[in-house]
Protein backbone atom coordinates (compact mmCIF):
# COMPACT_ATOMS: atom_id res chain seq x y z
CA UNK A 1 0.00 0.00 0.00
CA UNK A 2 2.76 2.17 1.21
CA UNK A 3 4.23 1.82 -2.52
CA UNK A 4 1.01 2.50 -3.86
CA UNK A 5 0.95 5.76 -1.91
CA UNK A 6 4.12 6.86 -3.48
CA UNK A 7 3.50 6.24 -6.86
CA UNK A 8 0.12 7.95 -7.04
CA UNK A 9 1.45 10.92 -4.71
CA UNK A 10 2.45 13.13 -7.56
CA UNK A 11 0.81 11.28 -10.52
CA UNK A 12 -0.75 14.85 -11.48
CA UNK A 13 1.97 17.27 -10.31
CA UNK A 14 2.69 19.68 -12.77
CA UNK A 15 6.03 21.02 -12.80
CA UNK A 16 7.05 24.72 -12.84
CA UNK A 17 9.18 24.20 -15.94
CA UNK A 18 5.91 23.23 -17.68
CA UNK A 19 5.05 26.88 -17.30
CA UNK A 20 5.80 28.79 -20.98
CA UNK A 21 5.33 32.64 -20.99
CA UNK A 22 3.54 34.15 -23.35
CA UNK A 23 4.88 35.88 -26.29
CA UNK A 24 4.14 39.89 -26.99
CA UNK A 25 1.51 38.94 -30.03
CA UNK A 26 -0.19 36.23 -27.51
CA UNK A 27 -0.49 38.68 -24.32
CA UNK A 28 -1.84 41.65 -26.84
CA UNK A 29 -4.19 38.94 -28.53
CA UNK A 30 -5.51 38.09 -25.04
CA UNK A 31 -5.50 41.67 -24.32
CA UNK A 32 -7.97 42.58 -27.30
CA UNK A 33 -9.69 40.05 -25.86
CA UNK A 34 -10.45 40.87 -22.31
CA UNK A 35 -11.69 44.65 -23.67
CA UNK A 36 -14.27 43.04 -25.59
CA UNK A 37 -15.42 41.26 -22.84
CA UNK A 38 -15.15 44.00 -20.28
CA UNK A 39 -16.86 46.54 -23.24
CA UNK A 40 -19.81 44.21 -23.52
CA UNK A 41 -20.71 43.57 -19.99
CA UNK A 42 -19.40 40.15 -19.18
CA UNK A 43 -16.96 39.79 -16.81
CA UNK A 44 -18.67 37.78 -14.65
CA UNK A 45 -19.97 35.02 -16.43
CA UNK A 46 -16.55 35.15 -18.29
CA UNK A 47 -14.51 34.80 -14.87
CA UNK A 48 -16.63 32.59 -13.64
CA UNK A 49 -16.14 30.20 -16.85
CA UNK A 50 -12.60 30.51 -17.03
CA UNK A 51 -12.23 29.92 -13.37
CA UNK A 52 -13.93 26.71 -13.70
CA UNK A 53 -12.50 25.68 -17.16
CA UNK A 54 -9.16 26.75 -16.15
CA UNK A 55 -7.47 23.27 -15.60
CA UNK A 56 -8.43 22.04 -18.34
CA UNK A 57 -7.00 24.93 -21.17
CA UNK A 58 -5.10 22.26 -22.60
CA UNK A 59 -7.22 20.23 -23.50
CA UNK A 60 -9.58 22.66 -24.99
CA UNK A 61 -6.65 23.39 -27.25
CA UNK A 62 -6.61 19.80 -28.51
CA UNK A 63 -10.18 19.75 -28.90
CA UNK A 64 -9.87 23.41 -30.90
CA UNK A 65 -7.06 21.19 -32.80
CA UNK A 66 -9.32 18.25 -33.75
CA UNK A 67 -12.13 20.58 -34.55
CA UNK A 68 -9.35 22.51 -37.14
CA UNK A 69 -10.09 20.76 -40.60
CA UNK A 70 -14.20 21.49 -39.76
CA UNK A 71 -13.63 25.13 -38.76
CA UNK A 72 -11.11 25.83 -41.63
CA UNK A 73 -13.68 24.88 -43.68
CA UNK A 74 -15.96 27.86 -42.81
CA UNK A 75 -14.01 30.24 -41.45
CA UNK A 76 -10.15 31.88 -42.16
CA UNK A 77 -8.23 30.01 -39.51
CA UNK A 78 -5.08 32.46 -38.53
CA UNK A 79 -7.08 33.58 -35.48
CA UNK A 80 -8.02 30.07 -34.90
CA UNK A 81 -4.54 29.08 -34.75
CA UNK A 82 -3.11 31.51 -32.36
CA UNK A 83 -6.27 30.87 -30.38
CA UNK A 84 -5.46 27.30 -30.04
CA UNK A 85 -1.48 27.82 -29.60
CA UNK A 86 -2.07 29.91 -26.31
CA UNK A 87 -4.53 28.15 -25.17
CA UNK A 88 -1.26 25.25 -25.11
CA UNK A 89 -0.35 27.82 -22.66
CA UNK A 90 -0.98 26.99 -18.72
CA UNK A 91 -0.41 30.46 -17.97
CA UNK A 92 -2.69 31.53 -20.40
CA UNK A 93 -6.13 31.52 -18.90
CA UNK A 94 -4.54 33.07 -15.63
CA UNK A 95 -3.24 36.02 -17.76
CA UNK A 96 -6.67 36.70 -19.50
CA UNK A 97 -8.75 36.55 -15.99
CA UNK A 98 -6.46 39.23 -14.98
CA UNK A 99 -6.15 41.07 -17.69
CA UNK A 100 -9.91 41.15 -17.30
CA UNK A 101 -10.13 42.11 -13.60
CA UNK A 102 -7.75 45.07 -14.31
CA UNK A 103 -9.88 46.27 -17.35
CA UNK A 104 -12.86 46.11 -15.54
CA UNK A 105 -11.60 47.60 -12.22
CA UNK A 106 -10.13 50.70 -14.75
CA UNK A 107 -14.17 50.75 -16.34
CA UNK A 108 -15.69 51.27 -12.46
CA UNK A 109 -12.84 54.05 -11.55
CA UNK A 110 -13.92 55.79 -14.76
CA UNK A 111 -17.29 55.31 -13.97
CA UNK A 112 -17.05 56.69 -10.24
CA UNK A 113 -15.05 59.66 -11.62
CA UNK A 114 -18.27 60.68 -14.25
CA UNK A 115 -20.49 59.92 -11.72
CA UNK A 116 -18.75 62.31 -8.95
CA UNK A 117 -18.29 65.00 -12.09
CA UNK A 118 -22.32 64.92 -12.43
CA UNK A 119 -23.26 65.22 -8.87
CA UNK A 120 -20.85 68.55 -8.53
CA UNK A 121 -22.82 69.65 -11.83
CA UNK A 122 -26.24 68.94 -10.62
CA UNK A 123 -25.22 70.50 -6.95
CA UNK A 124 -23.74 73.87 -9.16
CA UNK A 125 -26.80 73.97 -11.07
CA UNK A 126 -29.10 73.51 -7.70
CA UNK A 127 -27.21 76.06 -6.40
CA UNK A 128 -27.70 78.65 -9.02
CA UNK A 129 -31.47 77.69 -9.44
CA UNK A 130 -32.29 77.29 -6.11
């Protein structure tokens, strides 16, 4: 049993040198990305998804990589390709849900500092009706 034990101890370990960074076109491809989910309203749903989808980016790349002769078919496949080659990536899903907590976080401040702007107009014009 004791033997057993060991074997099976680190049977899914992932190593750190599995870790690859992501190239300058990959992070700005991920970054073009995360705006368009932030600019449409779904950061969320998106988190949450990637959060629970995150171990398993790998394999969704070798689905995407089965699925290649069927989408190639319909549609130009460059973006397909990258898509699939970062998604190879551990690191890569990580990246994105930050990338998309950062763009979202910048969309409230900007939102909090129109917001305050109005108020001090609405106060000013009070003021000078009132």
């Amino acid at each position: 049993m004791n033997k057993f034990v060991k074997i099976i101890r680190h049977a899914f370990a992932v190593e750190k040198e599995d870790y690859e960074e992501l190239t300058q076109e990959e992070k700005d491809i991920l970054d073009k990305l995360a705006r368009g989910i932030v600019s449409r309203g779904l950061t969320t749903p998106s988190i949450m998804f990637l959060e629970s989808v995150k171990p398993l980016n790998f394999l969704g790349s070798q689905v995407m990589l089965f699925f290649r002769p069927i989408v190639g078919a319909i549609f130009p496949t460059t973006s397909y390709d990258r898509m699939e080659t970062i998604l190879e990536k551990r690191r890569s899903v990580e990246w994105l849900i930050v990338k998309i907590e950062e763009f979202e976080a910048r969309k409230r401040e900007k939102g909090e500092e129109e917001r305050g702007k109005r108020e001090e107009r609405r106060e000013k014009s009070n003021g000078v009706l009132g």
